[in-house]
PDB file of N, CA and C in Angstrom:
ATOM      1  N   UNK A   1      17.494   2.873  16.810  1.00  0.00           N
ATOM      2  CA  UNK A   1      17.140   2.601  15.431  1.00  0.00           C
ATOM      3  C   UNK A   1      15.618   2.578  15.328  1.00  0.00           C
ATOM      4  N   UNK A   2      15.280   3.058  14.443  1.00  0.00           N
ATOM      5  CA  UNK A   2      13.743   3.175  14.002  1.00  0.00           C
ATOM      6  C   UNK A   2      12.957   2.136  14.072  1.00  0.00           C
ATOM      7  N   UNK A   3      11.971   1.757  14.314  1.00  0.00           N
ATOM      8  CA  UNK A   3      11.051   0.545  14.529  1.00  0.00           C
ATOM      9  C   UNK A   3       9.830   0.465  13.077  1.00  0.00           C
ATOM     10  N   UNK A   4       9.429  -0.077  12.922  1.00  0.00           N
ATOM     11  CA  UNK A   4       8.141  -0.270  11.511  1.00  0.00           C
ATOM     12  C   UNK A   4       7.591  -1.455  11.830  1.00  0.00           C
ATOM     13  N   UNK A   5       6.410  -0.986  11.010  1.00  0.00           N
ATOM     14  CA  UNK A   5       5.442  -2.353  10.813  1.00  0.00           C
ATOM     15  C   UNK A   5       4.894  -2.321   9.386  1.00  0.00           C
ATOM     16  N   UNK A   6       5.548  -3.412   9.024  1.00  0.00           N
ATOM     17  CA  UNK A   6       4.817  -3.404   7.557  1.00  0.00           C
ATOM     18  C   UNK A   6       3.839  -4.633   7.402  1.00  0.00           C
ATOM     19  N   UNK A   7       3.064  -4.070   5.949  1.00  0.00           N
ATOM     20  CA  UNK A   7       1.441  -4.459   5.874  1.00  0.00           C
ATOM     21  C   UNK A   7       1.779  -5.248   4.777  1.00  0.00           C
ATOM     22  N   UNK A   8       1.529  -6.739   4.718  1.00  0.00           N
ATOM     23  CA  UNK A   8       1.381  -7.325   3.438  1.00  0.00           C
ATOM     24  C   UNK A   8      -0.300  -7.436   2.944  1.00  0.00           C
ATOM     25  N   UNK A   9      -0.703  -6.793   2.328  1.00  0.00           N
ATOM     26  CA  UNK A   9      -2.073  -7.209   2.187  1.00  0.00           C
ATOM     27  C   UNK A   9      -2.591  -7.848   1.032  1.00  0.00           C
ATOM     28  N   UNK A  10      -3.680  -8.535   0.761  1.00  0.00           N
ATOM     29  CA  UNK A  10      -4.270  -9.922  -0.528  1.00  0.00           C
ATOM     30  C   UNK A  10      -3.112 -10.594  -0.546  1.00  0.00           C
ATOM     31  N   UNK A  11      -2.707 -11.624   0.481  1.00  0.00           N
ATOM     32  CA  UNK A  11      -2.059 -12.538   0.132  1.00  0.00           C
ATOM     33  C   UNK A  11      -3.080 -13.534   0.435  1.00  0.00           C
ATOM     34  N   UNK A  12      -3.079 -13.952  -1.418  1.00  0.00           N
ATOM     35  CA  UNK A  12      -3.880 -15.078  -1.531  1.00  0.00           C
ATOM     36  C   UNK A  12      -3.423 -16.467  -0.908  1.00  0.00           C
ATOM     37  N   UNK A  13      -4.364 -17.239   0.048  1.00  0.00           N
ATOM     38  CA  UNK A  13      -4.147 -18.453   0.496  1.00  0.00           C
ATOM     39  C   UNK A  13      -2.926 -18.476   1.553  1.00  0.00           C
ATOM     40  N   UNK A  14      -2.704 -17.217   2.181  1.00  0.00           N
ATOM     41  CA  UNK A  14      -2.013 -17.296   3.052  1.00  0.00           C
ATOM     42  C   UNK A  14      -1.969 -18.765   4.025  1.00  0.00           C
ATOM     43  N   UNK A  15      -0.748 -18.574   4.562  1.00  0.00           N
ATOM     44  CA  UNK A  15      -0.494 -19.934   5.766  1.00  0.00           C
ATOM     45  C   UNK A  15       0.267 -19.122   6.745  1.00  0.00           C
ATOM     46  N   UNK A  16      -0.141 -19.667   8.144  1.00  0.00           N
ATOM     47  CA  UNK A  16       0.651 -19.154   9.170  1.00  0.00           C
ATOM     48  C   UNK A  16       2.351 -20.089   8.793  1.00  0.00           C
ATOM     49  N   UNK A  17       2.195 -21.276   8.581  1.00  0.00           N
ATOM     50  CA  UNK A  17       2.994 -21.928   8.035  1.00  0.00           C
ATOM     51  C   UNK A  17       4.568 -21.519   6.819  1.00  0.00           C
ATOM     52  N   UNK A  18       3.966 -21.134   5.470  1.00  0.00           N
ATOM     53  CA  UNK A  18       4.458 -20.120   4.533  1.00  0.00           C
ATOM     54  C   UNK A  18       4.991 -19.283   5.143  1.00  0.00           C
ATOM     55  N   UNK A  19       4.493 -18.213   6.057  1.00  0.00           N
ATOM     56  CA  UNK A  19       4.691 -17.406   6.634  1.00  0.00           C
ATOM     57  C   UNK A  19       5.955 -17.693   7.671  1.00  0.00           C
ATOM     58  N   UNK A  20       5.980 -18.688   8.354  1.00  0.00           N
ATOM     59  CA  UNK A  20       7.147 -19.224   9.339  1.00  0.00           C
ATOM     60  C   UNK A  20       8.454 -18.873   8.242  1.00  0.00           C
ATOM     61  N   UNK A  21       7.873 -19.919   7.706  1.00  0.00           N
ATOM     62  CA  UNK A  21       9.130 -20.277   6.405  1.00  0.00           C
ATOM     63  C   UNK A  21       9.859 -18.603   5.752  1.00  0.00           C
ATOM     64  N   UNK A  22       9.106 -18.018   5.360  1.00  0.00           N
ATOM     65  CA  UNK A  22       9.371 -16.576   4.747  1.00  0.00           C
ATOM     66  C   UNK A  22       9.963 -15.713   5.856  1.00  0.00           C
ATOM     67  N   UNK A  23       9.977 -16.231   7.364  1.00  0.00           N
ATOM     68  CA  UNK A  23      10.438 -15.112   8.414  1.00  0.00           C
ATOM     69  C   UNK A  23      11.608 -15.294   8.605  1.00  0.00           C
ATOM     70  N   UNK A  24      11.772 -16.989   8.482  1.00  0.00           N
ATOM     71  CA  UNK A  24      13.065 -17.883   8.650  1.00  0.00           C
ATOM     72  C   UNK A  24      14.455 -17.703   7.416  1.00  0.00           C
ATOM     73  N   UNK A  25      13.784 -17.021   6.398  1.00  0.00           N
ATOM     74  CA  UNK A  25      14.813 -16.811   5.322  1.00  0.00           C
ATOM     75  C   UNK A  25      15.322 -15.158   5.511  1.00  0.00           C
ATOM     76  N   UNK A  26      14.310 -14.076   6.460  1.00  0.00           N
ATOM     77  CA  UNK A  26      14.605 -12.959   6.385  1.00  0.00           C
ATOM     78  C   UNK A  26      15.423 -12.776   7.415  1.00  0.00           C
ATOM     79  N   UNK A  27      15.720 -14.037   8.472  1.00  0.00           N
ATOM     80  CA  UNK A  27      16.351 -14.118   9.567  1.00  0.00           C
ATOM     81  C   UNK A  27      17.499 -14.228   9.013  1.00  0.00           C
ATOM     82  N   UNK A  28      18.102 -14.859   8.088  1.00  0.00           N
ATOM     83  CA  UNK A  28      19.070 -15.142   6.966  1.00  0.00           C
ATOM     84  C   UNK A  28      19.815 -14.229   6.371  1.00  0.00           C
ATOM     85  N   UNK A  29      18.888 -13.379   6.381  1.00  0.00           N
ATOM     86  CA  UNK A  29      19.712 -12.264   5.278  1.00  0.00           C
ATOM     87  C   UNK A  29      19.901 -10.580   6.016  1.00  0.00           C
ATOM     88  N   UNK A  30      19.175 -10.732   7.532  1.00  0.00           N
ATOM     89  CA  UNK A  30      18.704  -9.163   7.795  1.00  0.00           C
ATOM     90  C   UNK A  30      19.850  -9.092   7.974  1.00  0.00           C
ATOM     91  N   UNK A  31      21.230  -9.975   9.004  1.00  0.00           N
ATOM     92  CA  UNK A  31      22.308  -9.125   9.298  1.00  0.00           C
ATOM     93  C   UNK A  31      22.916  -8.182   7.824  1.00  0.00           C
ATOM     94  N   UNK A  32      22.992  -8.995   6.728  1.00  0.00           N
ATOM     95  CA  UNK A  32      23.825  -7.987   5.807  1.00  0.00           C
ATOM     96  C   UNK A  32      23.504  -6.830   5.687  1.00  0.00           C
ATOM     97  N   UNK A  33      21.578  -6.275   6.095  1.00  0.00           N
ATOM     98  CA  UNK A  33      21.321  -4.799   6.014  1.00  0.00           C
ATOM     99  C   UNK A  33      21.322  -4.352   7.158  1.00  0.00           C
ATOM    100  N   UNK A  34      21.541  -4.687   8.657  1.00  0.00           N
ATOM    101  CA  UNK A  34      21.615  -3.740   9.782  1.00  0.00           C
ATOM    102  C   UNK A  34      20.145  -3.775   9.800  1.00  0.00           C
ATOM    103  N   UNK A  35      19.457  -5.086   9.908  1.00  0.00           N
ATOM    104  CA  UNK A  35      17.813  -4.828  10.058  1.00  0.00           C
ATOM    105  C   UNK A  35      17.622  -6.185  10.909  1.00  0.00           C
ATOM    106  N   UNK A  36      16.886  -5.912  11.858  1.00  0.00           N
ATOM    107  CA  UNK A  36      15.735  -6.978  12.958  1.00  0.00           C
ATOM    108  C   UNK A  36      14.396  -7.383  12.945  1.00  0.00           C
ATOM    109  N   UNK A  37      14.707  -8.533  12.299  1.00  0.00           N
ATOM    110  CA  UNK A  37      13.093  -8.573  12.059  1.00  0.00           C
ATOM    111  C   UNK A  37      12.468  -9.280  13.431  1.00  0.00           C
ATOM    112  N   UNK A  38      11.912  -8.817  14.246  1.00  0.00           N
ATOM    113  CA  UNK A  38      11.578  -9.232  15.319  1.00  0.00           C
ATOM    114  C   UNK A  38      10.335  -9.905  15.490  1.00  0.00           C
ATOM    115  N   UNK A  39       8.996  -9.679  14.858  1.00  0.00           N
ATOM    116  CA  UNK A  39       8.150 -10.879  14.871  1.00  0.00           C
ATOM    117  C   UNK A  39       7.252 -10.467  13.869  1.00  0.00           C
ATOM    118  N   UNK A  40       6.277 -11.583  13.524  1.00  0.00           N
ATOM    119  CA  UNK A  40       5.618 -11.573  12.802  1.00  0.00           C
ATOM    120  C   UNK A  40       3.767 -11.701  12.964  1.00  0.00           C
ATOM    121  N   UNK A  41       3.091 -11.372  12.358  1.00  0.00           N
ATOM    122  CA  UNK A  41       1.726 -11.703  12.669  1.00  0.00           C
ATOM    123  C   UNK A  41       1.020 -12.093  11.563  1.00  0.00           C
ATOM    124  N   UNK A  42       0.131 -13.209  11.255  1.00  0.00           N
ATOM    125  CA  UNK A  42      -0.566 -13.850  10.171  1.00  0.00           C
ATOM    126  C   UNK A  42      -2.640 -13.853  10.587  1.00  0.00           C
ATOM    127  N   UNK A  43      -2.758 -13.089   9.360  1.00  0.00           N
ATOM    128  CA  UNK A  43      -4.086 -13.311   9.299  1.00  0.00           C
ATOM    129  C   UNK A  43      -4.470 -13.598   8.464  1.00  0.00           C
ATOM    130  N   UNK A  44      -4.621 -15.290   8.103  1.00  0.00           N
ATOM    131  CA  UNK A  44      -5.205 -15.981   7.139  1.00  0.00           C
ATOM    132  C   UNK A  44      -6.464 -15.835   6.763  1.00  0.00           C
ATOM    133  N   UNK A  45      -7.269 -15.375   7.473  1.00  0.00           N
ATOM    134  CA  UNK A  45      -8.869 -15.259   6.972  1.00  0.00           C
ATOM    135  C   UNK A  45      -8.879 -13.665   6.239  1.00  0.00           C
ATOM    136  N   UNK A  46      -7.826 -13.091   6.779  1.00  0.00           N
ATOM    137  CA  UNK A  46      -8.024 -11.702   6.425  1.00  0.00           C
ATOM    138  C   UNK A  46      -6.474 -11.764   5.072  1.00  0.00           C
ATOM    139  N   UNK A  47      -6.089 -12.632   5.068  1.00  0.00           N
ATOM    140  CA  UNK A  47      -5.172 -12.556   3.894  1.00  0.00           C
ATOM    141  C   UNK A  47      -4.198 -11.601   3.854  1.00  0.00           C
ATOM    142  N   UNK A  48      -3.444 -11.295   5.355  1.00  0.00           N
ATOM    143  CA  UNK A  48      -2.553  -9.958   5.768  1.00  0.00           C
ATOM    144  C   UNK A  48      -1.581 -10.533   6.524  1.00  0.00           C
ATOM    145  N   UNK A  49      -0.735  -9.873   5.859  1.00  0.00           N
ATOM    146  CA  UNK A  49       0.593 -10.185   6.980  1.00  0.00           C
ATOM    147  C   UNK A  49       1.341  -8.659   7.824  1.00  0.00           C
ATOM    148  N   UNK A  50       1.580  -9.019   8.679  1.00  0.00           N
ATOM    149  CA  UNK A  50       2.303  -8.013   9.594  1.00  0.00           C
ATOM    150  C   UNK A  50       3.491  -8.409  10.118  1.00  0.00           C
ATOM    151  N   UNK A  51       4.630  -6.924   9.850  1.00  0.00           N
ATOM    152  CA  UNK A  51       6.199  -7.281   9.863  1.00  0.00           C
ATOM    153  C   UNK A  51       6.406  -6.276  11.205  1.00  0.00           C
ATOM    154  N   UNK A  52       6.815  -6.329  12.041  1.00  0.00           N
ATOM    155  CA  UNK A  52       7.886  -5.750  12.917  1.00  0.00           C
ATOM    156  C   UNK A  52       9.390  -6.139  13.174  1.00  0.00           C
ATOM    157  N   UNK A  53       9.877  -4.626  12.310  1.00  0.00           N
ATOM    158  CA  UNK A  53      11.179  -4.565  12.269  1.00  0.00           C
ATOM    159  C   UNK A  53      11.755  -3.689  12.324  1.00  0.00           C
ATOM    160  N   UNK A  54      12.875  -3.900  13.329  1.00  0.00           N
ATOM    161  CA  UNK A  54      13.847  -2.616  13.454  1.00  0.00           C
ATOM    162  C   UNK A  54      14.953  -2.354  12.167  1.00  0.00           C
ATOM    163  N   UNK A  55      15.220  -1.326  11.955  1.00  0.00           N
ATOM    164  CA  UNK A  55      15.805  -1.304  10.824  1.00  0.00           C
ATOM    165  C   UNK A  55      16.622   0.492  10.633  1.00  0.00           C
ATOM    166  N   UNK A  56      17.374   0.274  10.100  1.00  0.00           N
ATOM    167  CA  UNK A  56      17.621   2.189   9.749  1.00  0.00           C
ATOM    168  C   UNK A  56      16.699   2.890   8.836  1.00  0.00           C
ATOM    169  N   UNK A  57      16.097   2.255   7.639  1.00  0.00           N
ATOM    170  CA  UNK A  57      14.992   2.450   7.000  1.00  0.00           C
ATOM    171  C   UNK A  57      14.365   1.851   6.291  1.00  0.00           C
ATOM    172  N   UNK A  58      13.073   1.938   6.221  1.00  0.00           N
ATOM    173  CA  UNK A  58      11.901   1.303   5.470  1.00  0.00           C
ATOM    174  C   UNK A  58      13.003   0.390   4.214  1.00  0.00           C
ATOM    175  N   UNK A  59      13.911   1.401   3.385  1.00  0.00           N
ATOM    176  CA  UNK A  59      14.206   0.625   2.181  1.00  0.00           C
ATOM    177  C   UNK A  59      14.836  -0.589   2.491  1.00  0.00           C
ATOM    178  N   UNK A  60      15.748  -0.459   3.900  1.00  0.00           N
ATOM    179  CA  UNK A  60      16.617  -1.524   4.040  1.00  0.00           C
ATOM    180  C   UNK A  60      15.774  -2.555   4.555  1.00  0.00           C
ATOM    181  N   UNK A  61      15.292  -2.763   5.287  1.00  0.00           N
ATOM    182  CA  UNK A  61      13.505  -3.399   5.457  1.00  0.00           C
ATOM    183  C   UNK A  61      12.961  -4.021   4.323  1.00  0.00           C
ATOM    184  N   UNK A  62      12.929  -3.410   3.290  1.00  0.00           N
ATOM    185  CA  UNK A  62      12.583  -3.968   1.987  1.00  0.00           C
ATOM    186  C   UNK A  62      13.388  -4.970   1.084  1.00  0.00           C
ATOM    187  N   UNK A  63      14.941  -4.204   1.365  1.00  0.00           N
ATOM    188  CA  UNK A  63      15.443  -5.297   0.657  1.00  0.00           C
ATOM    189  C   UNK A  63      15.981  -6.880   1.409  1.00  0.00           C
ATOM    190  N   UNK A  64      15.459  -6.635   2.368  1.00  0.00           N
ATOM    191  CA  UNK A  64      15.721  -8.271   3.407  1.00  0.00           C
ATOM    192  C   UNK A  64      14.913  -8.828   2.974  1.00  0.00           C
ATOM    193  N   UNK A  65      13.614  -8.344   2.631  1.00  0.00           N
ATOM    194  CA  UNK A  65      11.995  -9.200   2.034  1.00  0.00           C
ATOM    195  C   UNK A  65      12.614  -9.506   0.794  1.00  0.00           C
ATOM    196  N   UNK A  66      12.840  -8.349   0.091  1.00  0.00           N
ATOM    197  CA  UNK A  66      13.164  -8.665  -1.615  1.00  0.00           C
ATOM    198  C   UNK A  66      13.968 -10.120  -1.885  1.00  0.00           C
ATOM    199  N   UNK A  67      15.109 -10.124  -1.204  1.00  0.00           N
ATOM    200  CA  UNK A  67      16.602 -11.008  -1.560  1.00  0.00           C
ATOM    201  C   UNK A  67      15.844 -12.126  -0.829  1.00  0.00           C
ATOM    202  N   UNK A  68      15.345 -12.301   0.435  1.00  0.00           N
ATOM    203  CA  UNK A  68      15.156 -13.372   1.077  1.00  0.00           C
ATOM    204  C   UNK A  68      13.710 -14.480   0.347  1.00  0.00           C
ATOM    205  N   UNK A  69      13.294 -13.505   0.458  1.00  0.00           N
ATOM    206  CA  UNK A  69      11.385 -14.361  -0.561  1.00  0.00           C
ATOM    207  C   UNK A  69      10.918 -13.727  -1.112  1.00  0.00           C
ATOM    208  N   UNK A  70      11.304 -11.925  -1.864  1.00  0.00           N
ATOM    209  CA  UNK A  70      10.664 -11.440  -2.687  1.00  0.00           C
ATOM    210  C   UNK A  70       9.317 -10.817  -2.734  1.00  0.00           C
ATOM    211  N   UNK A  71       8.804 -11.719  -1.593  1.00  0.00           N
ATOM    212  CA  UNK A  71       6.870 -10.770  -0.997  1.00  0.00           C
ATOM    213  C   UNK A  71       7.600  -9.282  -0.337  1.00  0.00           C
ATOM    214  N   UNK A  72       6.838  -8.300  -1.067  1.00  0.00           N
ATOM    215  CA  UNK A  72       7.642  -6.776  -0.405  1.00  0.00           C
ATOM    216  C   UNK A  72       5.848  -6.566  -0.294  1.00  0.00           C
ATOM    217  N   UNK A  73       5.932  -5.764   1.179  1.00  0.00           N
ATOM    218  CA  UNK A  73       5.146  -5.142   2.195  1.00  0.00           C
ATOM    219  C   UNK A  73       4.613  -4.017   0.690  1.00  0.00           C
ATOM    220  N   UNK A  74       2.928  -4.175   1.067  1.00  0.00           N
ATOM    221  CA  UNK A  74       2.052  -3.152   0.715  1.00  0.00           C
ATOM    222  C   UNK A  74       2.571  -1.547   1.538  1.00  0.00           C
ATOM    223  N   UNK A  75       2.610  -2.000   2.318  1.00  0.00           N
ATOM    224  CA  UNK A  75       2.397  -0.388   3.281  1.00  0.00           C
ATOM    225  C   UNK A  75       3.730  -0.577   4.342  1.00  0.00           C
ATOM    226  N   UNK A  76       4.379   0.545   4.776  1.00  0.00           N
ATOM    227  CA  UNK A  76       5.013   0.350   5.838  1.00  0.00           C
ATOM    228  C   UNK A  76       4.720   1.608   6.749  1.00  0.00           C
ATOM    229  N   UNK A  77       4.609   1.347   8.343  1.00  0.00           N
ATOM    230  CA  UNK A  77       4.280   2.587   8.941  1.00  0.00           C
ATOM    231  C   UNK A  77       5.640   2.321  10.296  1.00  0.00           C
ATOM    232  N   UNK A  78       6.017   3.832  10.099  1.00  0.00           N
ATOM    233  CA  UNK A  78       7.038   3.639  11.226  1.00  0.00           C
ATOM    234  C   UNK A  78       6.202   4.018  12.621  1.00  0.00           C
ATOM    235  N   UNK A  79       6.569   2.913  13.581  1.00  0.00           N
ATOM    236  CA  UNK A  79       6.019   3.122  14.896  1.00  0.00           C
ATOM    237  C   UNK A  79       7.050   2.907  16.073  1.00  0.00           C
ATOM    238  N   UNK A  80       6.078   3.243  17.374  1.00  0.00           N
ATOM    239  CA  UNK A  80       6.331   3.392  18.736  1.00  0.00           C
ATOM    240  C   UNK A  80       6.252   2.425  19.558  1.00  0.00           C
ATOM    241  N   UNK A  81       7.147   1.856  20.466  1.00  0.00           N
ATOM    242  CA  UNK A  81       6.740   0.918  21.255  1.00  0.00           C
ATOM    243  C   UNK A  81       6.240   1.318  22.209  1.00  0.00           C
ATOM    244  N   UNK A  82       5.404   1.208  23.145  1.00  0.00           N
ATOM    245  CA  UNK A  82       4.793   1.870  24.226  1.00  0.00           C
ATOM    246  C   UNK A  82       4.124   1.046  25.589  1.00  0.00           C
TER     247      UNK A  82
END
């Protein structure tokens, strides 16, 4: 299955915290789309979030964000583990 990383970018007043919380609800909902959200990365000074997730596609990826907390990824780039 395809791998991605999606880009949340200007999230105002980010929290690594918020961020826990928002990974913990997508953990919730990925089985219904056949998606893994496997970890997360927070850059509060830089106001960006980063998603790695396996998934069949970007859309289904999207709608685990949508249903679970609604923040949907600026950018998504499908990548390689290496």
């Amino acid at each position: 299955m395809p791998l991605y990383m999606d880009v949340h970018r200007h999230m105002k007043g980010v929290t690594a915290a918020a961020v826990a919380d928002a990974h913990a609800k997508d953990l919730k909902v990925q089985g219904k789309y056949g998606v893994d959200y496997r970890s997360y990365w927070v850059d509060e000074k830089g106001e960006t979030i980063y998603c790695l997730v396996e998934a069949p596609s970007p859309e289904a990826a999207a709608r685990v964000h949508k249903e679970a907390h609604g923040l949907l990824a600026d950018e998504t780039h499908e990548v390689k583990q290496g």
